[in-house]
N, C-alpha and C. Protein backbone atom coordinates (compact mmCIF):
# COMPACT_ATOMS: atom_id res chain seq x y z
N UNK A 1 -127.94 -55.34 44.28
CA UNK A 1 -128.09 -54.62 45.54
C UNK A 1 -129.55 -54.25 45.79
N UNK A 2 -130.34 -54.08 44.61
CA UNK A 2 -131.47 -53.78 44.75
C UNK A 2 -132.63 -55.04 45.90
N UNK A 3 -132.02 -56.11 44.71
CA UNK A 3 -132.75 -57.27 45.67
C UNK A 3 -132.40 -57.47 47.38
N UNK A 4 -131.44 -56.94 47.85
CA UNK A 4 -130.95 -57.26 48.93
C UNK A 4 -131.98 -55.71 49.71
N UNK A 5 -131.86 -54.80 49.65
CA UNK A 5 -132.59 -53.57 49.44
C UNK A 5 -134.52 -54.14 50.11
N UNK A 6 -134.80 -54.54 49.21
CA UNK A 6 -136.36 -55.27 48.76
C UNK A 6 -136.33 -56.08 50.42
N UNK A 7 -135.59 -57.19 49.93
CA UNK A 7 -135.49 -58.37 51.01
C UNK A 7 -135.88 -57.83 52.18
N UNK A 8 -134.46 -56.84 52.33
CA UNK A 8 -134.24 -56.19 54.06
C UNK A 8 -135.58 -55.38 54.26
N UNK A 9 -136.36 -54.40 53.70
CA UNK A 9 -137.60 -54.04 53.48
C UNK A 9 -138.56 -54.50 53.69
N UNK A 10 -138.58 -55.79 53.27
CA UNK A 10 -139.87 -56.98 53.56
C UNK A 10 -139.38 -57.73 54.53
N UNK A 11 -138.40 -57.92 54.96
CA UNK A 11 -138.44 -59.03 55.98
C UNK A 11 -138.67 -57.97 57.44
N UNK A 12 -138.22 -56.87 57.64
CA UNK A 12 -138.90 -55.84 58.97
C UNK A 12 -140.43 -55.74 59.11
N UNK A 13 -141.24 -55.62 57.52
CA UNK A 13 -142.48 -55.43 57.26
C UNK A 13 -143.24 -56.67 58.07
N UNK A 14 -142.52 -57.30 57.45
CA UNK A 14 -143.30 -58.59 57.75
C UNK A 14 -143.24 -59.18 59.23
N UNK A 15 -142.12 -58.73 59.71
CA UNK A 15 -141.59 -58.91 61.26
C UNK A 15 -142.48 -57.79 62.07
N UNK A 16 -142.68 -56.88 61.50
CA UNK A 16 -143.81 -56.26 62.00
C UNK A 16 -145.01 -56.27 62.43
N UNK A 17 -145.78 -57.01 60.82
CA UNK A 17 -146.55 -57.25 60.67
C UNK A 17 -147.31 -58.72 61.41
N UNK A 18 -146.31 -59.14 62.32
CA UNK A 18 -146.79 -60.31 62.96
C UNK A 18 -146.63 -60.15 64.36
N UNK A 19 -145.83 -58.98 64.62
CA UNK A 19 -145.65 -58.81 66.13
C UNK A 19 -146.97 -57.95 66.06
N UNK A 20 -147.50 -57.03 65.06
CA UNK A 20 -149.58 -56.96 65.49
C UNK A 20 -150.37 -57.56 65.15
N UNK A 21 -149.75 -58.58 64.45
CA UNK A 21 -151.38 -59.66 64.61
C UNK A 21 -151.07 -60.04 66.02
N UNK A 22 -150.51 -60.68 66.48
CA UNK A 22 -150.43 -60.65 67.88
C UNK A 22 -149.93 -62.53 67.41
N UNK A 23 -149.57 -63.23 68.60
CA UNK A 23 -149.15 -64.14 68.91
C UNK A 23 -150.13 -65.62 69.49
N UNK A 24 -151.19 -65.02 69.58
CA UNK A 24 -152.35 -65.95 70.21
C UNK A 24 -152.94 -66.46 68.45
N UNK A 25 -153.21 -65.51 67.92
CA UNK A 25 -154.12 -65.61 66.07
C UNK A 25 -153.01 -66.45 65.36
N UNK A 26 -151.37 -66.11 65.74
CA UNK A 26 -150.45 -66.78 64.81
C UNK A 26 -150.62 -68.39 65.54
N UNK A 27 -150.44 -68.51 66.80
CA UNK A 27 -150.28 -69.96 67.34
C UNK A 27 -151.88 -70.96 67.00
N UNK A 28 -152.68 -70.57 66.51
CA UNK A 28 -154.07 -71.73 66.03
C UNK A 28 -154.75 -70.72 65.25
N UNK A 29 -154.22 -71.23 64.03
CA UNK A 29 -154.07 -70.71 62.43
C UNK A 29 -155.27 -71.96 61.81
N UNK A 30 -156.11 -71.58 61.23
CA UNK A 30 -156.97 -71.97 60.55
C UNK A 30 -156.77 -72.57 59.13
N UNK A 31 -157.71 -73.27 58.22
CA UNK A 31 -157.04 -73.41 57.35
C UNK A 31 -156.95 -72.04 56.53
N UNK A 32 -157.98 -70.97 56.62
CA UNK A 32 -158.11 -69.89 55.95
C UNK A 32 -156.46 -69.11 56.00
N UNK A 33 -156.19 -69.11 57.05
CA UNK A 33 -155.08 -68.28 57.96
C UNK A 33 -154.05 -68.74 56.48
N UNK A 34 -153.80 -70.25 56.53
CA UNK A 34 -152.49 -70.64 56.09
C UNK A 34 -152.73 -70.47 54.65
N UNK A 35 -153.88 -70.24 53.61
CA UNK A 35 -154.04 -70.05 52.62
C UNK A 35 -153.79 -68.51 52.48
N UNK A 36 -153.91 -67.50 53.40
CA UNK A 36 -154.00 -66.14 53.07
C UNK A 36 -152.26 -65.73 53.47
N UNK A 37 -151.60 -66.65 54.67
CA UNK A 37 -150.36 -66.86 54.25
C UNK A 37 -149.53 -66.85 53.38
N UNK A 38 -149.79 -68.12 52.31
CA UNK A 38 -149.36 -68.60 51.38
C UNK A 38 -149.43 -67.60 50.33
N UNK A 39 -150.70 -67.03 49.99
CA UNK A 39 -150.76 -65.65 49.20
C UNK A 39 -150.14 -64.53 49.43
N UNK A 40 -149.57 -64.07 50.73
CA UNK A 40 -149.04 -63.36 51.27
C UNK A 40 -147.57 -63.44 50.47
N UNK A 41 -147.44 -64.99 50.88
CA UNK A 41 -145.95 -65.07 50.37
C UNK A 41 -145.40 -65.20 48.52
N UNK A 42 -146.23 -65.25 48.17
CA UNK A 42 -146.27 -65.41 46.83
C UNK A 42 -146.20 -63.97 46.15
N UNK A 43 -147.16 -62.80 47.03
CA UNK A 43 -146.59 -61.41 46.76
C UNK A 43 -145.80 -61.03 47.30
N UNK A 44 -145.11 -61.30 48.36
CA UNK A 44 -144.27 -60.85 49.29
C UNK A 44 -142.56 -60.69 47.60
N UNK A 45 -142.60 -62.23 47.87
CA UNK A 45 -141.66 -62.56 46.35
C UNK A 45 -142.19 -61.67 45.05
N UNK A 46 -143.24 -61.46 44.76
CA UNK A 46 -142.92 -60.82 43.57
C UNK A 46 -142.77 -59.63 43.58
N UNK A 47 -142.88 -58.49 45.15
CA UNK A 47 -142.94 -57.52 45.54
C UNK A 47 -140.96 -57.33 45.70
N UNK A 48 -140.61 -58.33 46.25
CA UNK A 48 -139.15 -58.52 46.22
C UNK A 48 -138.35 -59.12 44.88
N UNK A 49 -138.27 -59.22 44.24
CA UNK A 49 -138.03 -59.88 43.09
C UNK A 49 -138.41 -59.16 42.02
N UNK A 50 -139.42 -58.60 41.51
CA UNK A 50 -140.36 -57.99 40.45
C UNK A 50 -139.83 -59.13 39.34
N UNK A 51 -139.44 -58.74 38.62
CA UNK A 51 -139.07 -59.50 37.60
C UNK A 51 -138.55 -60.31 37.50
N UNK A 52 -136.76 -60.49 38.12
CA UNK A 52 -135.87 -61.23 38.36
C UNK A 52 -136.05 -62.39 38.77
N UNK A 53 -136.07 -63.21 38.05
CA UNK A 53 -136.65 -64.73 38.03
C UNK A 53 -135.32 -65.50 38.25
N UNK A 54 -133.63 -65.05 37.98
CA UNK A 54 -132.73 -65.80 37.66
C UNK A 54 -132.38 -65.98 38.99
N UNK A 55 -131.36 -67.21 39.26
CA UNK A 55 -131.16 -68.12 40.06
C UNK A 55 -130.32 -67.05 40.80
N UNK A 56 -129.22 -66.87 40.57
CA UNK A 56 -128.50 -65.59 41.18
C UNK A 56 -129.79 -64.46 42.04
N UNK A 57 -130.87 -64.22 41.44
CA UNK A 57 -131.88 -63.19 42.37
C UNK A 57 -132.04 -64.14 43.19
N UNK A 58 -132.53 -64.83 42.90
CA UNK A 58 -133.18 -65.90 44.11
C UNK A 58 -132.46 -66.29 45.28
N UNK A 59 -131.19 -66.58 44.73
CA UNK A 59 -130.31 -66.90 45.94
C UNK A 59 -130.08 -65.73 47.01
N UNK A 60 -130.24 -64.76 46.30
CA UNK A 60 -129.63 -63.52 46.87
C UNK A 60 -130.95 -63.13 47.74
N UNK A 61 -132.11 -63.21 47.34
CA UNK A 61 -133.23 -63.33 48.47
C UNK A 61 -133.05 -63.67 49.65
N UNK A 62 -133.00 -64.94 49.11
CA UNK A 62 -133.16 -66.39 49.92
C UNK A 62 -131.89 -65.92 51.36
N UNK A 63 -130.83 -65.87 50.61
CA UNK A 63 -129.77 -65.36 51.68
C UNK A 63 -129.32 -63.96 52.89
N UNK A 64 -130.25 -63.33 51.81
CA UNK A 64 -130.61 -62.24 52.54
C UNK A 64 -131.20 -62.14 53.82
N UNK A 65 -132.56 -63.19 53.48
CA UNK A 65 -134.03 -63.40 54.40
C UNK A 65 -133.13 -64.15 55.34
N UNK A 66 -132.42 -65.20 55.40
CA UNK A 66 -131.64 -66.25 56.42
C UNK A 66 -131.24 -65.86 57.09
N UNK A 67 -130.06 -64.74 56.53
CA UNK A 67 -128.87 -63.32 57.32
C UNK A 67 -129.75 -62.64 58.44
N UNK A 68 -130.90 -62.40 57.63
CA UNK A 68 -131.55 -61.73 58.99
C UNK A 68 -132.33 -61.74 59.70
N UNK A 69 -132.57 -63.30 59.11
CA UNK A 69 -133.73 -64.34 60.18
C UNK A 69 -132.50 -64.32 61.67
N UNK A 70 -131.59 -64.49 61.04
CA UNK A 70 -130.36 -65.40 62.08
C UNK A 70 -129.77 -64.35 63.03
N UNK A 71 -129.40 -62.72 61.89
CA UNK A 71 -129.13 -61.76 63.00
C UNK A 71 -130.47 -61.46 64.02
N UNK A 72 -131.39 -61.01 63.49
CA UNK A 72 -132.59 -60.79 64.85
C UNK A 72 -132.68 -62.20 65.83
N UNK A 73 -132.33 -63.38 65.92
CA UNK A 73 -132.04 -63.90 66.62
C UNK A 73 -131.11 -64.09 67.53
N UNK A 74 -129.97 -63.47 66.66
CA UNK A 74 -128.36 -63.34 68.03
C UNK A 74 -128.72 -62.13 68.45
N UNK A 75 -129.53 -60.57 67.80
CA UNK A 75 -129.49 -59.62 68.68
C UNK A 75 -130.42 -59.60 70.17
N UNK A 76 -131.54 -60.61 69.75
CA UNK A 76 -132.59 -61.18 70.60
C UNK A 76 -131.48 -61.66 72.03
N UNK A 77 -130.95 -62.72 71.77
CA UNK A 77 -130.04 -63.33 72.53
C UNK A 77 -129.31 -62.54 73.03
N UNK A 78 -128.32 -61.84 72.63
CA UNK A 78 -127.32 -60.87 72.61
C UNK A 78 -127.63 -59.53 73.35
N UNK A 79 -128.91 -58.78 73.39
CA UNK A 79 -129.57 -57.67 73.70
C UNK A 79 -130.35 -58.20 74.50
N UNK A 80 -130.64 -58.00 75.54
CA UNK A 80 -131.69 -58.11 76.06
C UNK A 80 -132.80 -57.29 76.11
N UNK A 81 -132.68 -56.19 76.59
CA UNK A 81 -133.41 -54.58 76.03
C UNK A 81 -134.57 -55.24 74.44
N UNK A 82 -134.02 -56.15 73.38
CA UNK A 82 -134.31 -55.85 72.14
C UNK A 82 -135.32 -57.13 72.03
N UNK A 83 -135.30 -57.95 73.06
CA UNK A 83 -135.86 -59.30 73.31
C UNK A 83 -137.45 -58.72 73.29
N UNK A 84 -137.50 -57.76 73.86
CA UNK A 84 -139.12 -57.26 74.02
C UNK A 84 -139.92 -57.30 72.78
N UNK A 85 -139.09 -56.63 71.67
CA UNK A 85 -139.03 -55.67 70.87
C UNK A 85 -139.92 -56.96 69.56
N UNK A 86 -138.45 -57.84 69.66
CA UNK A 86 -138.19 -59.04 68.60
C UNK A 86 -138.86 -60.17 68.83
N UNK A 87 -139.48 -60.52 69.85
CA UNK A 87 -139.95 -61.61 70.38
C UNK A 87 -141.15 -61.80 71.65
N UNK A 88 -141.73 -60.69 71.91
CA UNK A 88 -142.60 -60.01 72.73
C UNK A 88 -142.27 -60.36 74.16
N UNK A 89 -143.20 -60.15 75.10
CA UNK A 89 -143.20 -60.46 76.38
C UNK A 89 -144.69 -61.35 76.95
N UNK A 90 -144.42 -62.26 77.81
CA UNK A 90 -145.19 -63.56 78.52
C UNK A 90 -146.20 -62.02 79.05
N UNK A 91 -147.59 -61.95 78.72
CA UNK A 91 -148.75 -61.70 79.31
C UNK A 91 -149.32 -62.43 80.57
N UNK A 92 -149.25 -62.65 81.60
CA UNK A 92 -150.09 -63.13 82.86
C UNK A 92 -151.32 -62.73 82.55
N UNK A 93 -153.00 -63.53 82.18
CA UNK A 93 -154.17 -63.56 82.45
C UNK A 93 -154.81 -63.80 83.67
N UNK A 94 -154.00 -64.79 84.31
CA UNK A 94 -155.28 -64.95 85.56
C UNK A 94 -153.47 -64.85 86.64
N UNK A 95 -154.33 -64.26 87.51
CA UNK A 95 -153.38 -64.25 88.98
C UNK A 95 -154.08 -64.98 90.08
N UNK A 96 -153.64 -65.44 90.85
CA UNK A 96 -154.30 -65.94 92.01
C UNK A 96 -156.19 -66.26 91.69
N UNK A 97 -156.45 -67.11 90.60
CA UNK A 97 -157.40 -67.10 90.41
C UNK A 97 -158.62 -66.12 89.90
N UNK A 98 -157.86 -64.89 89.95
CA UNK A 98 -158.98 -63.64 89.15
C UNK A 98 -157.90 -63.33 87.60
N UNK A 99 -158.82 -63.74 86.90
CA UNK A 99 -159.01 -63.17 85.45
C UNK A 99 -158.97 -61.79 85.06
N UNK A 100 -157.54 -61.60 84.59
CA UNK A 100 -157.45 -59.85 84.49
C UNK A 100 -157.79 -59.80 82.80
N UNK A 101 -159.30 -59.13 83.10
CA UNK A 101 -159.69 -58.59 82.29
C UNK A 101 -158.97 -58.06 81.04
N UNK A 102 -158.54 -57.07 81.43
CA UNK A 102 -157.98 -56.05 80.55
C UNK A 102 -156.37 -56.67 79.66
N UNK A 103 -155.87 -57.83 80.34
CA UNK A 103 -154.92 -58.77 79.54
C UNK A 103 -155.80 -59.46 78.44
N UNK A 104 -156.98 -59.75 79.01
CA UNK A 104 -157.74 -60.48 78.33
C UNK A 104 -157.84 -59.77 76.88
N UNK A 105 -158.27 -58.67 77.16
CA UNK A 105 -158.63 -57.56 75.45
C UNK A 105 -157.80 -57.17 75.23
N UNK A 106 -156.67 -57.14 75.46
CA UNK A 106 -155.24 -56.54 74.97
C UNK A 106 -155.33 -57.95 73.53
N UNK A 107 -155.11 -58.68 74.24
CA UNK A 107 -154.59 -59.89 73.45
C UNK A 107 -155.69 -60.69 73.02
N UNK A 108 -156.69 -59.96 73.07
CA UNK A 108 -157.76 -60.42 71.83
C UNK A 108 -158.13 -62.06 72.46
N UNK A 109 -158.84 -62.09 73.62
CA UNK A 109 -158.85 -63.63 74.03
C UNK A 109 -160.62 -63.24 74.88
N UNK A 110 -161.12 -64.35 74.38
CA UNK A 110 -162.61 -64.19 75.15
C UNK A 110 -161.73 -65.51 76.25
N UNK A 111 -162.94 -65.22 77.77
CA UNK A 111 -163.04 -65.75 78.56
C UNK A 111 -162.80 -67.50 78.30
N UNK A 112 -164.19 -67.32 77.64
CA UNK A 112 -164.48 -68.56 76.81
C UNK A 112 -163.18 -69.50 76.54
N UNK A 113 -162.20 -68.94 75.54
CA UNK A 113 -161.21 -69.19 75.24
C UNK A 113 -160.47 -69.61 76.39
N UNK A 114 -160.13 -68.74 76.86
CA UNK A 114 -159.61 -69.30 78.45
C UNK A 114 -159.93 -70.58 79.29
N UNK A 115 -161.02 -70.38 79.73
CA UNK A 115 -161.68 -71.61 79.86
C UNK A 115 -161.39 -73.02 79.52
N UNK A 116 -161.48 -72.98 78.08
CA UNK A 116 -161.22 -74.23 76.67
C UNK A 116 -159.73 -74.69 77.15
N UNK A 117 -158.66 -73.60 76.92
CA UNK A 117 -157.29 -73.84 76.97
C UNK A 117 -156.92 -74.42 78.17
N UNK A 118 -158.07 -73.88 79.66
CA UNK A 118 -157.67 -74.31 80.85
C UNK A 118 -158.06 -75.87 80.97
N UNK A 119 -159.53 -75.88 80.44
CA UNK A 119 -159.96 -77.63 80.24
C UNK A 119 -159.00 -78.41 79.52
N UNK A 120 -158.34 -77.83 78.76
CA UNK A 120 -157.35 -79.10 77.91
C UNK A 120 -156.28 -78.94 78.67
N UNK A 121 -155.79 -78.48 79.61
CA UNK A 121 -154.68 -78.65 80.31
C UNK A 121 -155.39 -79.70 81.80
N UNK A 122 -156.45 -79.61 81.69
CA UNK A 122 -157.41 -81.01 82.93
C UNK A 122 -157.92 -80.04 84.03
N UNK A 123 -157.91 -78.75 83.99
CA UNK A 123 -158.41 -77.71 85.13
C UNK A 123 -159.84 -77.36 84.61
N UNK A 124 -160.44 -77.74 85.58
CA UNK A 124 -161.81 -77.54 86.08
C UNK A 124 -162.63 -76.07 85.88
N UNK A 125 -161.54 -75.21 87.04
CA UNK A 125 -162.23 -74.34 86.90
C UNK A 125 -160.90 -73.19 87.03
N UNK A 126 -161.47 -71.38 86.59
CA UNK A 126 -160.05 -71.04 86.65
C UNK A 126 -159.67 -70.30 87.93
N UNK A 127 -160.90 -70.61 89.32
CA UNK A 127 -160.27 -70.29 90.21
C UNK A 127 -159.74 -70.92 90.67
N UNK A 128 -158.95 -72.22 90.08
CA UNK A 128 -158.19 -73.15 90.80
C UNK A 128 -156.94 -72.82 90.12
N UNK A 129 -156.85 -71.41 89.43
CA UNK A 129 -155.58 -71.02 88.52
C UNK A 129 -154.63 -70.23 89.20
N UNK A 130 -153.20 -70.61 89.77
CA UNK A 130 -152.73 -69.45 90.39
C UNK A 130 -152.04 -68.32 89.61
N UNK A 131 -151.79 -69.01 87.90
CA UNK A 131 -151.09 -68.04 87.14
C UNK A 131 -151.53 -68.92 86.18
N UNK A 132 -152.32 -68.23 84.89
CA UNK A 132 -152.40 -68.13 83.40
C UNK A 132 -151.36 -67.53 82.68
N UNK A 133 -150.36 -68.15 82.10
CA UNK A 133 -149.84 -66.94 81.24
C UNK A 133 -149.87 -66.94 79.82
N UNK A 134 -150.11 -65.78 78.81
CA UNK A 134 -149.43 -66.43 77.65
C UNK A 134 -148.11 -66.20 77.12
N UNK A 135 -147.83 -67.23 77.23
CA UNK A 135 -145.86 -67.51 76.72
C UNK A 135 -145.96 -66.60 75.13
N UNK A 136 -145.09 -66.27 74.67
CA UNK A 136 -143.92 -65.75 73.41
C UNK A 136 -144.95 -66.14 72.25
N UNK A 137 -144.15 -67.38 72.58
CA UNK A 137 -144.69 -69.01 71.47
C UNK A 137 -146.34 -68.45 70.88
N UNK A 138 -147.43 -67.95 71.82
CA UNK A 138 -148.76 -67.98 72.18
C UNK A 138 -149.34 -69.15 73.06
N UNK A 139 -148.70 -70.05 73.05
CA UNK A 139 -149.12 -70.71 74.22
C UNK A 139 -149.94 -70.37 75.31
N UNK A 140 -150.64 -71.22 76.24
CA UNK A 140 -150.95 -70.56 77.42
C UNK A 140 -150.35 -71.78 78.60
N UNK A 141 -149.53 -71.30 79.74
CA UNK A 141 -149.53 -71.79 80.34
C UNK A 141 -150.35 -71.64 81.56
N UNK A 142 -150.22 -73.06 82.18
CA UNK A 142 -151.31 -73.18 84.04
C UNK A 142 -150.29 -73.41 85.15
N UNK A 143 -150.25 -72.79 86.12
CA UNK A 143 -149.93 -73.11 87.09
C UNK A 143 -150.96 -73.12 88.57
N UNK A 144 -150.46 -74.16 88.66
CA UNK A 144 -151.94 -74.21 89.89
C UNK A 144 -151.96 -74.48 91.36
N UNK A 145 -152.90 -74.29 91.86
CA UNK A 145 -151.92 -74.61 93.59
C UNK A 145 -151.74 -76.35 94.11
């Protein structure tokens, strides 16, 4: 019970811990990113586990983490209210061609950036933008006139 305890503990932490890094830093991850990941996860397990190396702990992790990968997904679905919460909300950057600032520093995005994401979608410039948004995912979408 303990391990199940641990699991449920770390898997909120960690669900936490990624709804403030924010969603733009998680979607173009570096190689640094995925190495400090990987370390992450390697304590994450021994922080959950301590000792318990046997196959029975492990499973019981493992099943734990799935259970409630899978419930925060039906309550996501299921709740709407909780969708905010579990899975954030689409940011709008540019409206009718003006660049709202202050979306901009919320979500940690230089202009610059903007710009880049708008050129690889084939837009010129971003007053030809009628809506920037960034999607869930971190994505950015264009819509244009």
């Amino acid at each position: 019970m303990d391990l199940v305890l641990r699991a449920t503990f770390v898997f909120f932490l960690i669900l936490l811990v990624t709804r403030a890094v924010g969603r733009r830093e998680l979607s173009s991850m570096e190689p640094f990113d995925v190495i400090l990941l990987v370390v992450i996860g390697d304590l994450v397990q021994q922080g959950v586990t301590q000792s318990d190396y046997s196959l029975t702990g492990t499973t019981l992790v493992i099943a734990t983490l799935a259970v409630l990968t899978v419930a925060t997904a039906w309550l996501s679905f299921r709740f709407r209210r909780l969708r905010p919460l579990l899975e954030g909300e689409p940011v709008v950057l540019v409206a009718d061609g003006e660049i709202r600032a202050r979306a901009l520093r919320r979500q940690r995005i230089t202009v610059d950036e903007l710009g880049a994401e708008a050129r690889q979608a084939q837009i010129g410039s971003l007053a030809d933008v009628r809506f920037a948004v960034l999607e869930t995912s971190g994505r950015i979408s264009f819509v244009t006139d």
